[in-house]
Protein backbone atom coordinates (compact mmCIF):
# COMPACT_ATOMS: atom_id res chain seq x y z
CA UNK A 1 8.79 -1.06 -16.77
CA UNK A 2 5.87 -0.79 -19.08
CA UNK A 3 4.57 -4.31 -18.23
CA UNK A 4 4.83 -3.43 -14.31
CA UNK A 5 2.57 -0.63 -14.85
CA UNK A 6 0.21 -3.08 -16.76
CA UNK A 7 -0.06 -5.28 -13.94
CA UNK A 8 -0.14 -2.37 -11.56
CA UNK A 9 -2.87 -0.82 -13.47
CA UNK A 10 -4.46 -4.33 -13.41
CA UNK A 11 -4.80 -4.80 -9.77
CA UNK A 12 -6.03 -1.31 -9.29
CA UNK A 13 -8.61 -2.26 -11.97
CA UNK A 14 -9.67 -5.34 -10.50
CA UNK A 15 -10.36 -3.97 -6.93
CA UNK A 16 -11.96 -1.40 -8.52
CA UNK A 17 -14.49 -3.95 -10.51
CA UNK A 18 -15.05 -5.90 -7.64
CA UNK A 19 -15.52 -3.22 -4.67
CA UNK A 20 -16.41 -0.21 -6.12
CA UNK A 21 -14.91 2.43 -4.33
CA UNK A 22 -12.40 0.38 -2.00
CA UNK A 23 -9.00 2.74 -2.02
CA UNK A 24 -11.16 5.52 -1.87
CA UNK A 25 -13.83 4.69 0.72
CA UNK A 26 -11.42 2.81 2.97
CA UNK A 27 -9.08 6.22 2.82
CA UNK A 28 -11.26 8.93 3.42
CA UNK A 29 -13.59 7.47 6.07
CA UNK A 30 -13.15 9.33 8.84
CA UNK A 31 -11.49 9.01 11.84
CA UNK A 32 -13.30 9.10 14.73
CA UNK A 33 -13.63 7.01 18.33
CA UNK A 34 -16.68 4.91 16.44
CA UNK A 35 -15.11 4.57 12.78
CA UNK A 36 -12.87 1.46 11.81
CA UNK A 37 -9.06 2.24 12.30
CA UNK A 38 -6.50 0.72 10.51
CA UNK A 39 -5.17 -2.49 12.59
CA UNK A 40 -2.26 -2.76 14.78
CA UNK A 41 0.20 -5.12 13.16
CA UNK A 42 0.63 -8.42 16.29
CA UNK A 43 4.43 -8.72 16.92
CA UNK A 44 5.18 -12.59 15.33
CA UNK A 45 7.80 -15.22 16.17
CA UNK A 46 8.75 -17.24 13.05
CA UNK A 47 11.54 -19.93 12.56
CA UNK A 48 14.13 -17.61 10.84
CA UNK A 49 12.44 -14.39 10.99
CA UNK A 50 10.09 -11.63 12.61
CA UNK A 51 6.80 -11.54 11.21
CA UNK A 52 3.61 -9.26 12.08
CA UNK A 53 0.03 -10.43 12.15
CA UNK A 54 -2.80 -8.11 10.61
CA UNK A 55 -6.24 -8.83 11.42
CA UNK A 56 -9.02 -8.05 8.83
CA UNK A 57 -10.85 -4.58 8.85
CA UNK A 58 -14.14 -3.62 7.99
CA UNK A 59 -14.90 -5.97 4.51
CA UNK A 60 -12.61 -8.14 5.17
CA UNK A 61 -9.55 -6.35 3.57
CA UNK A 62 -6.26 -6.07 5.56
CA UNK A 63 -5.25 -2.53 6.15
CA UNK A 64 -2.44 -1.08 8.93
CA UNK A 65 -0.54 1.78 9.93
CA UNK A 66 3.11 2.11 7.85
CA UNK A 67 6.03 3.52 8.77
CA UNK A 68 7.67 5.05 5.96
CA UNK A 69 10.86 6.93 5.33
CA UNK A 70 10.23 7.38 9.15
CA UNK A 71 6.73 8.81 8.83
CA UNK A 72 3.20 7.21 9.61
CA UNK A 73 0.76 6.44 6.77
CA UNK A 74 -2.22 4.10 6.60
CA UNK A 75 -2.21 1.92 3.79
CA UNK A 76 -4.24 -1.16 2.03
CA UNK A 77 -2.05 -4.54 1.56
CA UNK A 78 -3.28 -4.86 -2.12
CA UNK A 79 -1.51 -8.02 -4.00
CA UNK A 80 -2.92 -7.14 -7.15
CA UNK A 81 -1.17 -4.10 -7.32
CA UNK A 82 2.10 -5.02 -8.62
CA UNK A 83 4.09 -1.59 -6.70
CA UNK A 84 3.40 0.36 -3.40
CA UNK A 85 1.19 3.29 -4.43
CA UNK A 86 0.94 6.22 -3.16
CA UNK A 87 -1.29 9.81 -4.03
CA UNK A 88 0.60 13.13 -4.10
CA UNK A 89 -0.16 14.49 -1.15
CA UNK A 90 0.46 11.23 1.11
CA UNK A 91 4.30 11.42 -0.63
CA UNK A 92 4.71 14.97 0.24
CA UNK A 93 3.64 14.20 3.98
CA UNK A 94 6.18 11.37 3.73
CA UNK A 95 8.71 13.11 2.66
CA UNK A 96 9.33 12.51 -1.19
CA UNK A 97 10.61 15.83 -2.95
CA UNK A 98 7.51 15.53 -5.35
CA UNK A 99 8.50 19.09 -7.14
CA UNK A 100 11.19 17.01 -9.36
CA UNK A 101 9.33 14.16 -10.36
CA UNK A 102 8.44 13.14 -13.51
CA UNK A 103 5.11 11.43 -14.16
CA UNK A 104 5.81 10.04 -17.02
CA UNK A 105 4.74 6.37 -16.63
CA UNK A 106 1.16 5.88 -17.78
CA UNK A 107 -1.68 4.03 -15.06
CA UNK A 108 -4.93 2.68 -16.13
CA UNK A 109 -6.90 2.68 -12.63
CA UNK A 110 -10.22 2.54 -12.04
CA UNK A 111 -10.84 6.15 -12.70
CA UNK A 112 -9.14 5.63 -16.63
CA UNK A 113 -5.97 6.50 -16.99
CA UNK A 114 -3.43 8.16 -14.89
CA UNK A 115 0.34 9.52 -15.16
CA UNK A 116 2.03 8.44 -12.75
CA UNK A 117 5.82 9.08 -11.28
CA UNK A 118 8.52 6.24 -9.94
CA UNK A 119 10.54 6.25 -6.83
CA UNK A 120 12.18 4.46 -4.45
CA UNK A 121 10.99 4.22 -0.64
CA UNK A 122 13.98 4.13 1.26
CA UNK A 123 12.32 2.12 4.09
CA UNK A 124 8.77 0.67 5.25
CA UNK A 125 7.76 -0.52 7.90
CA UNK A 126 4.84 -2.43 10.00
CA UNK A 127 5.25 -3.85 13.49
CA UNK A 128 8.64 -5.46 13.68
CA UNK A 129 9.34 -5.82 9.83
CA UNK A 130 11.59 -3.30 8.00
CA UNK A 131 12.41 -3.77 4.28
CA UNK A 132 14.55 -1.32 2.51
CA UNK A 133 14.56 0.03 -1.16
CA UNK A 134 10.83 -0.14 -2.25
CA UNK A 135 9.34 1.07 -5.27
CA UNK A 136 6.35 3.16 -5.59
CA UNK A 137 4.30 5.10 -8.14
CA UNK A 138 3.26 8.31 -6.66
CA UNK A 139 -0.24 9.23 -8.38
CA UNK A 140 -2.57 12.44 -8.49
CA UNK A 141 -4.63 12.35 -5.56
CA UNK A 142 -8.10 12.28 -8.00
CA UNK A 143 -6.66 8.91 -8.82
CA UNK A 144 -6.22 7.89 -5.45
CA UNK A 145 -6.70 9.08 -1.69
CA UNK A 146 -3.93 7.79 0.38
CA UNK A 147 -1.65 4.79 -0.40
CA UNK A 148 -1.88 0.92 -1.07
CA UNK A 149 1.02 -1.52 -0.35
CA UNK A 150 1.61 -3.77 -3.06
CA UNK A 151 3.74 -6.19 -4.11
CA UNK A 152 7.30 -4.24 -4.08
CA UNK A 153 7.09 -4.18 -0.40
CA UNK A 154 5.56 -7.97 0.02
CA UNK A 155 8.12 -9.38 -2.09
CA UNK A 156 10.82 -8.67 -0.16
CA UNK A 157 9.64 -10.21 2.48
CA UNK A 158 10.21 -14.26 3.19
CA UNK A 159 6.65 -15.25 3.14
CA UNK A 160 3.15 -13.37 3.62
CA UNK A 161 -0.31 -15.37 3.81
CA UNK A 162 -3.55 -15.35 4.85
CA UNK A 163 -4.14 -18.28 7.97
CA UNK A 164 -7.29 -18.45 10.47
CA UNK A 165 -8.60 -14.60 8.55
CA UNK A 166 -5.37 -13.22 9.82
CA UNK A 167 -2.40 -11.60 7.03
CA UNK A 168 1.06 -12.99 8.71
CA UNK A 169 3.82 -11.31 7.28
CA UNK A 170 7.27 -12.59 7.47
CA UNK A 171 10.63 -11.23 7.20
């Protein structure tokens, strides 16, 4: 457990060095006709599987609407974050019983270290693909303002990659 949180830490760490700002800005910009949305996942046929097709947003980074636990969140596809992560208020909007957890599990992120609590996603989803049993760190929202899907959630799926500027993920 201690080494995922490492490598979680890492990722969050390393987007942090290299776009200042990234979780944060790409969360809290606001939603208006004019402002970037998050992207539509493209239904996908694949041999052996459904798949979605996410189209870069502003920067170049690949973020979508969610569907998790049966409520909508937007959320940054992050592989250098090792779980799906997710601030305290976007977990109380999806449903997590946050009064009971126990943020015991120790972050580094790019705004120094963070407690953080485990728990298990009982589904997400994006266009066509559903994957059950995902684990997440739920964080204070200081550390971060909304929620970035890591690599619990991509891998369980059969294959994810970028092709042509496009994320195809396939389950």
């Amino acid at each position: 457990m201690l080494v995922r949180m490492a490598v979680f830490a890492g990722g969050i760490v390393a987007a942090a060095m290299v776009l200042p700002g990234l979780a944060t800005s790409y969360l809290e910009r606001p939603q208006t006709d004019t402002a970037a949305k998050p992207a539509q996942a493209s239904p996908a046929k694949y041999a052996g599987g459904k798949g979605v097709i996410m189209q870069p947003g502003p920067g170049g980074h690949f973020y979508g609407t969610f569907t998790i636990n049966g409520r909508k969140a937007d959320g940054l596809v992050d592989t250098g974050a090792s779980v799906v992560a997710i601030n305290i208020s976007t977990a109380r909007r999806l449903g997590v019983s946050t009064g009971s957890l126990s943020f015991n599990a120790k972050v580094n992120t790019a705004n120094g270290i963070v407690k953080a609590a485990v728990v298990m996603l009982d589904r997400v989803e994006i266009g066509t693909i559903a994957v059950k049993d995902v684990e997440a760190m739920v964080l204070p929202d200081k550390s971060l303002s909304g929620m970035l899907v890591g690599m619990s959630f991509l891998n369980k799926l059969s294959s994810y990659r970028v092709e042509n500027g496009a994320l195809h993920l396939t389950r």
